[in-house]
C-alpha atoms as a PDB file:
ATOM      1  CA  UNK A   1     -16.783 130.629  89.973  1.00  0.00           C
ATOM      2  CA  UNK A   2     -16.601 127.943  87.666  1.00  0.00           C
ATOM      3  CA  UNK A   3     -16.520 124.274  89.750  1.00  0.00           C
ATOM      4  CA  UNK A   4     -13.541 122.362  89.464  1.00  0.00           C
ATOM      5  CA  UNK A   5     -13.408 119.354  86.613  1.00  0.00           C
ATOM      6  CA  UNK A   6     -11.199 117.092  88.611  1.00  0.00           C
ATOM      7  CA  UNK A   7     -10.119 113.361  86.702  1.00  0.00           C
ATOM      8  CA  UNK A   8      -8.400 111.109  89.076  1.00  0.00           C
ATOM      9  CA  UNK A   9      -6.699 107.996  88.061  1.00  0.00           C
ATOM     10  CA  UNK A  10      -5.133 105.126  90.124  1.00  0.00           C
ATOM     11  CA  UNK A  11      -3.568 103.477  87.101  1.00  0.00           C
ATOM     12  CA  UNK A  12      -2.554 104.180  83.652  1.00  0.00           C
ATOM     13  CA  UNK A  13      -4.992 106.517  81.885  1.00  0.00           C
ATOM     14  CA  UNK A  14      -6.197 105.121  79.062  1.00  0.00           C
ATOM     15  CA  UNK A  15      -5.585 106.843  75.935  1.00  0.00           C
ATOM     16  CA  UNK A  16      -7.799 104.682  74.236  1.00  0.00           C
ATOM     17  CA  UNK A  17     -10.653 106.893  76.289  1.00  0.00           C
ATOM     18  CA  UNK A  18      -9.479 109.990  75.856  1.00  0.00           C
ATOM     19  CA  UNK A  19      -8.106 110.302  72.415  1.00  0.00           C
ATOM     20  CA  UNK A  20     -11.703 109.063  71.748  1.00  0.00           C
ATOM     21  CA  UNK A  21     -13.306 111.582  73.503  1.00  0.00           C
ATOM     22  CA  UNK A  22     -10.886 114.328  71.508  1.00  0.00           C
ATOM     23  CA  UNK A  23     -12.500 113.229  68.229  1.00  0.00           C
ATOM     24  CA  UNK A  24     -16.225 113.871  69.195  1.00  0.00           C
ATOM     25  CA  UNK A  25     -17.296 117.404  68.186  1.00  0.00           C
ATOM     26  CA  UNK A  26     -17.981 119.289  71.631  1.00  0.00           C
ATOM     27  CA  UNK A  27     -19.131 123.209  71.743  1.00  0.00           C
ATOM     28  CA  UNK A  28     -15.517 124.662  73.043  1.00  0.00           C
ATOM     29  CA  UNK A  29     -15.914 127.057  75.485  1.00  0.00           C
ATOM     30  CA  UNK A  30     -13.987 130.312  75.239  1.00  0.00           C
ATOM     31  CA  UNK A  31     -12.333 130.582  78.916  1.00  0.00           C
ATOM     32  CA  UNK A  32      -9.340 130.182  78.588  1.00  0.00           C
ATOM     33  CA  UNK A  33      -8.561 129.417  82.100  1.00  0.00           C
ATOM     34  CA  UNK A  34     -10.574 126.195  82.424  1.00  0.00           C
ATOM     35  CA  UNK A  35     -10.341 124.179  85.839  1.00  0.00           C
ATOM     36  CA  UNK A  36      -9.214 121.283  84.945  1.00  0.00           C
ATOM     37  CA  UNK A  37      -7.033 119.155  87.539  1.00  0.00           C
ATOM     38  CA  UNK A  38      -6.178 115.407  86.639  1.00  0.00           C
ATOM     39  CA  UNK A  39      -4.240 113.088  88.870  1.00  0.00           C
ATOM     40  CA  UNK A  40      -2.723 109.934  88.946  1.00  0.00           C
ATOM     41  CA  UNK A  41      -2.247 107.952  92.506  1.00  0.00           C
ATOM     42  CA  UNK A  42       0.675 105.631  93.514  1.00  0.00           C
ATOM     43  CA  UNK A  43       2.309 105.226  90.233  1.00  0.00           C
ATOM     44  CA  UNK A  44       5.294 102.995  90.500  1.00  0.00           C
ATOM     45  CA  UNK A  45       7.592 102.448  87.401  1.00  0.00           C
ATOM     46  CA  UNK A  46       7.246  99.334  85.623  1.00  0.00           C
ATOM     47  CA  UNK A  47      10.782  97.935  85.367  1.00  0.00           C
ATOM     48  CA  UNK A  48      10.054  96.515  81.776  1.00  0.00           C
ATOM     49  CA  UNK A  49       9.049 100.006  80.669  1.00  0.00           C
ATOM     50  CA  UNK A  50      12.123 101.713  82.170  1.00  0.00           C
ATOM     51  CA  UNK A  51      14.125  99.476  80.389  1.00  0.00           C
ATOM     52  CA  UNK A  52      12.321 100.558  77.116  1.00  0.00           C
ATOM     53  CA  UNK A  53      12.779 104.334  77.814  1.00  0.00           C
ATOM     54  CA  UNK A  54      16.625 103.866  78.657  1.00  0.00           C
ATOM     55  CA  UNK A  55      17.194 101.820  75.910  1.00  0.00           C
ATOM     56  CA  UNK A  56      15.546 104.273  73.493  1.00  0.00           C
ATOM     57  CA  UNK A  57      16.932 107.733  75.178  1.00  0.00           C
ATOM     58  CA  UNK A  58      20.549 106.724  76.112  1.00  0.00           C
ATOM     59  CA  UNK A  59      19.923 107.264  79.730  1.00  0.00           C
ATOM     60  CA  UNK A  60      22.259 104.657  81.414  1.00  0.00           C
ATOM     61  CA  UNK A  61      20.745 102.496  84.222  1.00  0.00           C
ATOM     62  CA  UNK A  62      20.961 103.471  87.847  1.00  0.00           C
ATOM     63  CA  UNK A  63      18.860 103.830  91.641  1.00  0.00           C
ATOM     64  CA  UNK A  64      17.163 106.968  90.692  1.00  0.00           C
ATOM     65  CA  UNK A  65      15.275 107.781  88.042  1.00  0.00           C
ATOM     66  CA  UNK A  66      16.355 110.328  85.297  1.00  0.00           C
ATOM     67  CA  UNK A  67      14.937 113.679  85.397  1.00  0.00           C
ATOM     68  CA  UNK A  68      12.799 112.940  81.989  1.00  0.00           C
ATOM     69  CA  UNK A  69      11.242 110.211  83.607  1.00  0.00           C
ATOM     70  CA  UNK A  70       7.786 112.312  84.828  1.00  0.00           C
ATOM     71  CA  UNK A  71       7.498 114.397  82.166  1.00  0.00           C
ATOM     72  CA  UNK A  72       7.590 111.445  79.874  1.00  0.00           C
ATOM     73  CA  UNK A  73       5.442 108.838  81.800  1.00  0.00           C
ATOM     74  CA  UNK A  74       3.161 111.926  83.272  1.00  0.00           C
ATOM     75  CA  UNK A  75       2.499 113.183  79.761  1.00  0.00           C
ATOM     76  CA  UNK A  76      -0.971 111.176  79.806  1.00  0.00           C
ATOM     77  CA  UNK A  77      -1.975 113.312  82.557  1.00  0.00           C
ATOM     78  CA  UNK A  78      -1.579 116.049  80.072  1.00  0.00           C
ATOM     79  CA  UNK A  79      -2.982 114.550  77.535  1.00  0.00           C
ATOM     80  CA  UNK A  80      -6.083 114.154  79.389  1.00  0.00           C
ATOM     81  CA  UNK A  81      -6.537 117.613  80.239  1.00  0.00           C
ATOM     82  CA  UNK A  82      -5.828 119.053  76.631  1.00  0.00           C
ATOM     83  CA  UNK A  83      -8.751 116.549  75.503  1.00  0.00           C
ATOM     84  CA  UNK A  84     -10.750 116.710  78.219  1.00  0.00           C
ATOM     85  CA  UNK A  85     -14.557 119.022  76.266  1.00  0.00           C
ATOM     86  CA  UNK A  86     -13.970 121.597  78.556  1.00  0.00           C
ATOM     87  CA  UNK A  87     -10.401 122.458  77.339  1.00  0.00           C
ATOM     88  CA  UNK A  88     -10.844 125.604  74.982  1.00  0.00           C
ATOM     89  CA  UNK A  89      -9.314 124.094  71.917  1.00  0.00           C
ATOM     90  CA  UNK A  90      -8.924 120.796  70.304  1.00  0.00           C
ATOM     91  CA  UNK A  91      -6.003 118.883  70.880  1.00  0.00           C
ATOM     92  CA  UNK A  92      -5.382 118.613  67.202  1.00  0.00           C
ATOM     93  CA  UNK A  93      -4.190 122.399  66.701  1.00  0.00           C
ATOM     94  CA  UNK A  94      -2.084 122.494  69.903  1.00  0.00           C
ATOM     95  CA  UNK A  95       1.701 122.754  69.596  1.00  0.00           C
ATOM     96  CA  UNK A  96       4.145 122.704  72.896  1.00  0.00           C
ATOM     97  CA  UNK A  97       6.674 124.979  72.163  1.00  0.00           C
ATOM     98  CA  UNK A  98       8.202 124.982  75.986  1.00  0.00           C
ATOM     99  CA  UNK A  99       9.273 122.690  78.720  1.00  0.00           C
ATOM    100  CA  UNK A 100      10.236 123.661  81.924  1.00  0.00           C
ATOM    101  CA  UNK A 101      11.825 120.915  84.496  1.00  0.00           C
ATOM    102  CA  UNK A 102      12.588 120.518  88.080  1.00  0.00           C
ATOM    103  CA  UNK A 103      13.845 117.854  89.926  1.00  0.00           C
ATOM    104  CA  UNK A 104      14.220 118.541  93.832  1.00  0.00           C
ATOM    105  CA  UNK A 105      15.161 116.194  94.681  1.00  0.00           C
ATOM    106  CA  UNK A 106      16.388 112.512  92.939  1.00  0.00           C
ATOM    107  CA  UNK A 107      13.546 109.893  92.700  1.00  0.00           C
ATOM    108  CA  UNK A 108      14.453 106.476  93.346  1.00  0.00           C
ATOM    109  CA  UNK A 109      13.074 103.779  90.886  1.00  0.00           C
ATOM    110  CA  UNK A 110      11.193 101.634  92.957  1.00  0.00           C
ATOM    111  CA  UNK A 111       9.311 104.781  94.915  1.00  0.00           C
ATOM    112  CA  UNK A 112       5.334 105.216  94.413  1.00  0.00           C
ATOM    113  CA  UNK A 113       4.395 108.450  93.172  1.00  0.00           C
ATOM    114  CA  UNK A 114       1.660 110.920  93.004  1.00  0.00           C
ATOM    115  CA  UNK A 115       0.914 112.650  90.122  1.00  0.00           C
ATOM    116  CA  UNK A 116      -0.912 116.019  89.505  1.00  0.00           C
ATOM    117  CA  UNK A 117      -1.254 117.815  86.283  1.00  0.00           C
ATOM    118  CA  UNK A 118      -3.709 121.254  85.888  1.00  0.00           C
ATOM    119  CA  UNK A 119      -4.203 124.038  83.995  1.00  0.00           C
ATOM    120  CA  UNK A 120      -2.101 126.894  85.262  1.00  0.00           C
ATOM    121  CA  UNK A 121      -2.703 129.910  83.579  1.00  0.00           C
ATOM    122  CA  UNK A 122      -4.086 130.419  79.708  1.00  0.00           C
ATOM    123  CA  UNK A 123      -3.402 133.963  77.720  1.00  0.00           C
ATOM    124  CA  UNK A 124      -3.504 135.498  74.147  1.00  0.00           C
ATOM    125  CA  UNK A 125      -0.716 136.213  71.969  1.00  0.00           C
ATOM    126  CA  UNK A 126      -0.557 137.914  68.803  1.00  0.00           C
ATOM    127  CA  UNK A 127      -1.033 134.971  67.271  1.00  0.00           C
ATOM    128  CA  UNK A 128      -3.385 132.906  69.094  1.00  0.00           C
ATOM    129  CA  UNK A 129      -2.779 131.794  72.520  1.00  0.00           C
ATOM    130  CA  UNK A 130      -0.495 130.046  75.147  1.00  0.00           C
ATOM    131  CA  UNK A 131      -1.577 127.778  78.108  1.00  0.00           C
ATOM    132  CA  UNK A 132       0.125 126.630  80.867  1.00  0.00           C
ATOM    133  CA  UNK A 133      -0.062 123.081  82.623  1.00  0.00           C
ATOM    134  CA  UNK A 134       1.862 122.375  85.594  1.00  0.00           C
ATOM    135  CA  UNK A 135       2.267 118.774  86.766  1.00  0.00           C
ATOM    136  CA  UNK A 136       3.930 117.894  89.591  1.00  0.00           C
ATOM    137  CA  UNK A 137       4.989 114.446  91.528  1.00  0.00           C
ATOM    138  CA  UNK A 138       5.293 113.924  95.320  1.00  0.00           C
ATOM    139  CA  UNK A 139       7.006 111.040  96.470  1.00  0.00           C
ATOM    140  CA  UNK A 140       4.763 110.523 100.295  1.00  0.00           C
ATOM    141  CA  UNK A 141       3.977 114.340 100.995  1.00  0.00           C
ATOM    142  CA  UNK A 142       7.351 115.649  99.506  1.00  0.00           C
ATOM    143  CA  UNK A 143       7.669 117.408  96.592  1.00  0.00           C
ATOM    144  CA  UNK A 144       9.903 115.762  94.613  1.00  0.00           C
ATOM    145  CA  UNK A 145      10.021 117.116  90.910  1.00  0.00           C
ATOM    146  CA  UNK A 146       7.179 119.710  88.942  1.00  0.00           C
ATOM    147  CA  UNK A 147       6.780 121.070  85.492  1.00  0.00           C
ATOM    148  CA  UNK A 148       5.347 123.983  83.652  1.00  0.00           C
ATOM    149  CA  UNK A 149       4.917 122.863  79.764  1.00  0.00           C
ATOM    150  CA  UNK A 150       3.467 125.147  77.327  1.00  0.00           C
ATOM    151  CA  UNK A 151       1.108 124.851  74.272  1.00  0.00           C
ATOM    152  CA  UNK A 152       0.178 127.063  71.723  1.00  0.00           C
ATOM    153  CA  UNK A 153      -2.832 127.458  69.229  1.00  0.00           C
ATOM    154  CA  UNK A 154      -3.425 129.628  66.666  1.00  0.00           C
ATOM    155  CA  UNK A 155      -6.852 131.600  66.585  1.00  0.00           C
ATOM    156  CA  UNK A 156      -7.905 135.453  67.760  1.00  0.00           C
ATOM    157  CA  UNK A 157      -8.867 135.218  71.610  1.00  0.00           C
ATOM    158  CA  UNK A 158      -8.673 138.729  72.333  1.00  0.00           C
ATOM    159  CA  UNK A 159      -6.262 141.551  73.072  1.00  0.00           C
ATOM    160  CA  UNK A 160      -2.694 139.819  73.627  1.00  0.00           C
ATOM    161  CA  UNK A 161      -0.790 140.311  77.352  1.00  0.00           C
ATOM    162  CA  UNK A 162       2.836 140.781  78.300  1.00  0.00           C
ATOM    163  CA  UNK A 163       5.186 138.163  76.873  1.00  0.00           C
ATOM    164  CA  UNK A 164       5.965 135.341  79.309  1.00  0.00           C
ATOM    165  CA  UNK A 165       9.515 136.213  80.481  1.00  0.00           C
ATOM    166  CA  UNK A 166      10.465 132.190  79.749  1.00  0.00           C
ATOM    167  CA  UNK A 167       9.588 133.027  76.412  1.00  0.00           C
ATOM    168  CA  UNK A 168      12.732 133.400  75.489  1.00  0.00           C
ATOM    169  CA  UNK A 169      15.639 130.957  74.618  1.00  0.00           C
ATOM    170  CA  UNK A 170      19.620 131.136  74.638  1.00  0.00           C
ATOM    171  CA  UNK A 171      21.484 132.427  71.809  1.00  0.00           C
ATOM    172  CA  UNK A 172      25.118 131.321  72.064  1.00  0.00           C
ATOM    173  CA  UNK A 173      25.283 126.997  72.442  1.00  0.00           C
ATOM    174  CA  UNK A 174      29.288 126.362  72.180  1.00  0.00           C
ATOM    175  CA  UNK A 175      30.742 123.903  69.819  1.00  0.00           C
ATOM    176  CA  UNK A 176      29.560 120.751  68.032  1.00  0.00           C
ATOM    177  CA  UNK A 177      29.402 118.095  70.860  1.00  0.00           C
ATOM    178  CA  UNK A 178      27.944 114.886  68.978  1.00  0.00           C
ATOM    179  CA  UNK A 179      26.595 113.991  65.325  1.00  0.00           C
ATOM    180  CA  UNK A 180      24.174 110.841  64.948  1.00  0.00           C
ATOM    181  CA  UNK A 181      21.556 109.920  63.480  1.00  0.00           C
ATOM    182  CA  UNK A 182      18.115 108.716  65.872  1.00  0.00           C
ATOM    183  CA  UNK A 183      16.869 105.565  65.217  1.00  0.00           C
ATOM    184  CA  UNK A 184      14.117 104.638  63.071  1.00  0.00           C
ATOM    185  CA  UNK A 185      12.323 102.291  65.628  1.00  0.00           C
ATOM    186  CA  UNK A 186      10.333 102.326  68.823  1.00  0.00           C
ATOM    187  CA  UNK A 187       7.719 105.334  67.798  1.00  0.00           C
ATOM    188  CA  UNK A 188       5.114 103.368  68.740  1.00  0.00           C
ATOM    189  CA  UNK A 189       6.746 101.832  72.302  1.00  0.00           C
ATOM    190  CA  UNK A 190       7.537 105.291  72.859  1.00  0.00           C
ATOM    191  CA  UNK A 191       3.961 106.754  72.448  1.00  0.00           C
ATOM    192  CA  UNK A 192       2.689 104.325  74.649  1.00  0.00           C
ATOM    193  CA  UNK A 193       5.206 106.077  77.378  1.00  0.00           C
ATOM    194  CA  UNK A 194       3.725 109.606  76.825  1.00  0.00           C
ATOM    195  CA  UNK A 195       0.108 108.262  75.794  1.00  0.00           C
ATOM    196  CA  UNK A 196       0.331 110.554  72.358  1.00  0.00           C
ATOM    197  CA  UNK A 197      -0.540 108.381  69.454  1.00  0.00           C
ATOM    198  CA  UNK A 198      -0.971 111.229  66.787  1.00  0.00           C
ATOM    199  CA  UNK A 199      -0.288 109.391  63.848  1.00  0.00           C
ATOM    200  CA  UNK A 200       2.818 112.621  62.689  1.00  0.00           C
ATOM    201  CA  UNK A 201       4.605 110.528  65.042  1.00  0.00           C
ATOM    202  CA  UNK A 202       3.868 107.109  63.603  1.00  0.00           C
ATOM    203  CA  UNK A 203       3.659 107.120  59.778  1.00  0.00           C
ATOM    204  CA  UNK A 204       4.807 109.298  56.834  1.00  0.00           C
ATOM    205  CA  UNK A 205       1.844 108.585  54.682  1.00  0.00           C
ATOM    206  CA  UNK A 206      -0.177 110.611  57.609  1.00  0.00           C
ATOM    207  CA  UNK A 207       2.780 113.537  58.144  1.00  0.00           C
ATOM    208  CA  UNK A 208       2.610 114.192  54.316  1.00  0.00           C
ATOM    209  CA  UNK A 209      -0.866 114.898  54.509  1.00  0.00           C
ATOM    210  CA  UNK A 210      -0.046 117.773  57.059  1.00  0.00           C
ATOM    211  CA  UNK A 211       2.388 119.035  54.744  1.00  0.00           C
ATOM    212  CA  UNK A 212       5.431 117.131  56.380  1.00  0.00           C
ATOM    213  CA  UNK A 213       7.980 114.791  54.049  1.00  0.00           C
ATOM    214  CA  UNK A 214       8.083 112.567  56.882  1.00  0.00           C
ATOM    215  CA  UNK A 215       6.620 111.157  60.524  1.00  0.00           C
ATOM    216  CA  UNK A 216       7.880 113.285  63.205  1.00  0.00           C
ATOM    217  CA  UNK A 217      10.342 112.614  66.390  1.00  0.00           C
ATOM    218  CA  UNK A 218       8.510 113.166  69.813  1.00  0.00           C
ATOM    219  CA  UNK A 219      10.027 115.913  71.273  1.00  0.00           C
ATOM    220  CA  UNK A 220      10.718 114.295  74.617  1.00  0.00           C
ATOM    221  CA  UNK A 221      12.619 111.136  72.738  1.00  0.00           C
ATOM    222  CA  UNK A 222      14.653 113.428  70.921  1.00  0.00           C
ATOM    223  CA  UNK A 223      15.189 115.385  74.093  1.00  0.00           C
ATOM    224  CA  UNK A 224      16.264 112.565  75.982  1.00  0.00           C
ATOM    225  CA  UNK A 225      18.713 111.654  72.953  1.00  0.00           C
ATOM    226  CA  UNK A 226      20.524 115.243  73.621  1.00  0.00           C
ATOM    227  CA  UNK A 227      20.547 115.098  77.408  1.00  0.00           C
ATOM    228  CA  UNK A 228      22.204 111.450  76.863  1.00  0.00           C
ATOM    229  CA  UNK A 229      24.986 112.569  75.559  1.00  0.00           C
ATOM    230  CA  UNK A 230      25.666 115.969  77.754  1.00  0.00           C
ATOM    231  CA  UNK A 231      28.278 115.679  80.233  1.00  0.00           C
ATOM    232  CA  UNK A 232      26.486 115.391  83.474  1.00  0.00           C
ATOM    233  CA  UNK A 233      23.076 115.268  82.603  1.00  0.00           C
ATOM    234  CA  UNK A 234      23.015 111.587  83.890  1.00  0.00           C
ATOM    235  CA  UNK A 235      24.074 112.756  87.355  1.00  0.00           C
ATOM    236  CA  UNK A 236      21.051 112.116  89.250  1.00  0.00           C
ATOM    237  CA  UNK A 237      22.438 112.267  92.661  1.00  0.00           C
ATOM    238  CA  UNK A 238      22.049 116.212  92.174  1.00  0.00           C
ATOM    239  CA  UNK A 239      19.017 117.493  91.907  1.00  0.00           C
ATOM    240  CA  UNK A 240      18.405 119.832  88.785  1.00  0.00           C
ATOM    241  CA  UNK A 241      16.529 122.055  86.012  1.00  0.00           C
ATOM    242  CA  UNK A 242      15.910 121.760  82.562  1.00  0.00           C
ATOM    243  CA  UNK A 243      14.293 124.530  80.564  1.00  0.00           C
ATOM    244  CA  UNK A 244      13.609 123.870  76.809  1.00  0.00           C
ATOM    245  CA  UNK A 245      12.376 125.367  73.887  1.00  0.00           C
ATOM    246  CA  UNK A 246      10.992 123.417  70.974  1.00  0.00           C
ATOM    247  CA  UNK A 247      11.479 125.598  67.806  1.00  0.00           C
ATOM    248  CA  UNK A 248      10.948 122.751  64.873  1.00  0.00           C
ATOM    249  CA  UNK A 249      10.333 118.998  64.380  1.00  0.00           C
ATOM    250  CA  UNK A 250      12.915 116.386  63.995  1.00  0.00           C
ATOM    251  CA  UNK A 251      11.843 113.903  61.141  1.00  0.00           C
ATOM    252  CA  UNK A 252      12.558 110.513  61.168  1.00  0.00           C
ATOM    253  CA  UNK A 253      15.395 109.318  59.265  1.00  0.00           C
ATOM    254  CA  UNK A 254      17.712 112.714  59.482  1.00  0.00           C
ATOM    255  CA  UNK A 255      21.071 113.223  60.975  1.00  0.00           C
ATOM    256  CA  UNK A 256      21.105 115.615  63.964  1.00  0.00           C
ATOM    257  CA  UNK A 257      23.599 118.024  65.351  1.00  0.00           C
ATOM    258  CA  UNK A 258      24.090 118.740  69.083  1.00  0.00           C
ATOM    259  CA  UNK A 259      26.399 122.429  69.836  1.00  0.00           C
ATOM    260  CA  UNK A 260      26.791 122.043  73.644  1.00  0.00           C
ATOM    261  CA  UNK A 261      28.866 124.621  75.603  1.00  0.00           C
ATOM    262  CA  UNK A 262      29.978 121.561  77.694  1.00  0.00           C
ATOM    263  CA  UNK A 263      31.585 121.506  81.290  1.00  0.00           C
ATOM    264  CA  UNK A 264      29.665 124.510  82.193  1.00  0.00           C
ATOM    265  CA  UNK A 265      26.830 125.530  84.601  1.00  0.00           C
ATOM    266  CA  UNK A 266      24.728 126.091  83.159  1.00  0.00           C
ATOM    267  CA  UNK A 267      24.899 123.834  80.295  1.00  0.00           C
ATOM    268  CA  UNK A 268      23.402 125.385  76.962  1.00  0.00           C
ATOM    269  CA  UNK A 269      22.681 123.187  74.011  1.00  0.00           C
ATOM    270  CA  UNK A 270      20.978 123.294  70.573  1.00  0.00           C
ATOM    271  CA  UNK A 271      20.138 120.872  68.001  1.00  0.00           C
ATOM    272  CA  UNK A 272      19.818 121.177  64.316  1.00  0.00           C
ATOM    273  CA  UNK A 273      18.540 119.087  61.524  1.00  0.00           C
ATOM    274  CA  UNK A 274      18.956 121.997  59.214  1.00  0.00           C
ATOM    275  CA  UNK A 275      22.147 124.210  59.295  1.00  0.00           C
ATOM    276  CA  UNK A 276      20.669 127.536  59.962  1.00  0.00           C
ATOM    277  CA  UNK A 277      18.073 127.371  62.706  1.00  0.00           C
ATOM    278  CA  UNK A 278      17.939 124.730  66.057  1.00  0.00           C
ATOM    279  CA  UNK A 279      15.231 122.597  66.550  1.00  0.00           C
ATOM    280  CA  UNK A 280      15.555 122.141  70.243  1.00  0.00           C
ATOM    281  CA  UNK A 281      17.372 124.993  72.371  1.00  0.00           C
ATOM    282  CA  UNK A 282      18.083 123.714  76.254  1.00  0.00           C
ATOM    283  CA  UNK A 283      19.440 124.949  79.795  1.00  0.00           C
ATOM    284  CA  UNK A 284      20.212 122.292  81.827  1.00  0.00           C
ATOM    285  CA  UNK A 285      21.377 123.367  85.477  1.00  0.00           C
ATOM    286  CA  UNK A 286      22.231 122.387  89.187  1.00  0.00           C
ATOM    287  CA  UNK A 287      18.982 123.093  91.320  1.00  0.00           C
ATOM    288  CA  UNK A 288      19.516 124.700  94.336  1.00  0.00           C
ATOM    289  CA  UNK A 289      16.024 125.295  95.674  1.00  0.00           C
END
């Protein structure tokens, strides 16, 4: 059995070290179930930083933190793992198409947290291949929130398996609930949050030469953006679950439109740059346990 790769942090991973170590040509190996566990000790939030990420999402201010927070702020645990050599493909041709959130219980903003994020399960598709990385936080030894977020890569890496049964989105999403337009600013304060400083994010000059007219939203800003403005998603005295697909970028500089079946449980929601097809299909629900 292949020994476990474990990375352990007690601060901030750098990203300076690891998106340098994603740009040195490594022999990939084909396993597509690598062990690779990375975790991050006693994180506390750093008030200044919160402020940013409210500011920038919507969220309003309040003793817990909202249920974006890990998944944002505990991105550059995943980030590690996706560039650490023994990851089976380069970061550079990995897409997340799926987030899947949940919060049991509500996180107060001063609490220290520990952070875990490791490969869960890898597979082949018809078209390449999905992997799994769960991360979850404990506040002392109580699970307090987890996620399962999967990539996808393109490539032949064998005979594909059974469709994962979160695979699939919601089709109805109610009315129009909000038009606006996301603000042009704070890519880079924001990519410091999640630790991903791919330039698609950062500058058109650099999307255009991937075949995009312009820089790309994050997809956890712009997720934040539609949660903001969903009645009750800024209840964080309940704990709950958000599962989302990401279908499409959302480039900078475009009006967005948010259908929401609102006042409902669960709460569907899509948004749409373009008329025809969402970008971003959600379920956000009460957790129960």
């Amino acid at each position: 059995m292949t020994d476990v790769i474990q990375l352990s942090y007690t601060r901030r991973p750098s990203s300076l070290r690891y998106m340098l170590r994603a740009v040195r040509p490594v022999r990939r190996r084909p396993d597509l179930n690598p062990r690779i566990v990375a975790t991050w000790r006693d994180h506390r939030p750093d008030p200044r930083d919160l402020a940013s990420f409210l500011e920038i999402t919507g969220f309003p201010a309040g003793p817990e933190l909202p249920l974006l927070y890990p998944h944002v702020f505990g991105f550059r645990l995943t980030m590690a793992v996706l560039t650490h050599p023994a990851f089976p493909v380069p970061i550079w041709g990995v897409l997340q198409t799926r987030n899947h959130l949940v919060q049991h219980r509500p996180i107060a903003v001063g609490s220290a947290m520990d952070l875990e994020c490791r490969v869960l399960a890898g597979r082949p598709t018809a078209k390449g291949a999905e992997f799994d990385l769960r991360t979850t936080v404990h506040v002392g030894a109580e699970l307090a929130w987890e996620s399962l977020v999967t990539f996808f890569t393109r490539g032949r890496f064998g005979e594909p398996g059974p469709h994962s049964l979160q695979a699939r989105s919601p089709t109805e999403f109610g009315p129009l609930a909000a038009e606006w337009t996301p603000r042009n600013a704070g890519h880079w304060r924001f990519g410091g949050f999640t630790g991903d400083y791919n330039g698609i994010h950062l500058w058109d000059a650099y999307a255009r030469r991937l075949g995009f007219p312009r820089a790309l939203f994050h997809p956890p800003r712009v997720l934040g953006e539609c949660l903001s403005r969903l009645p009750g998603a800024c209840d964080r005295g309940a704990p709950q679950r958000l599962d989302a697909w990401l279908k499409g970028p959302v480039p900078h500089g475009r009006p967005v439109r948010l259908h929401a079946a609102s006042g409902a449980d669960p709460t569907t929601f899509a948004l749409f740059v373009e008329p025809e097809r969402p970008c971003i299909v959600g379920c956000l629900q009460r957790h129960n346990g």
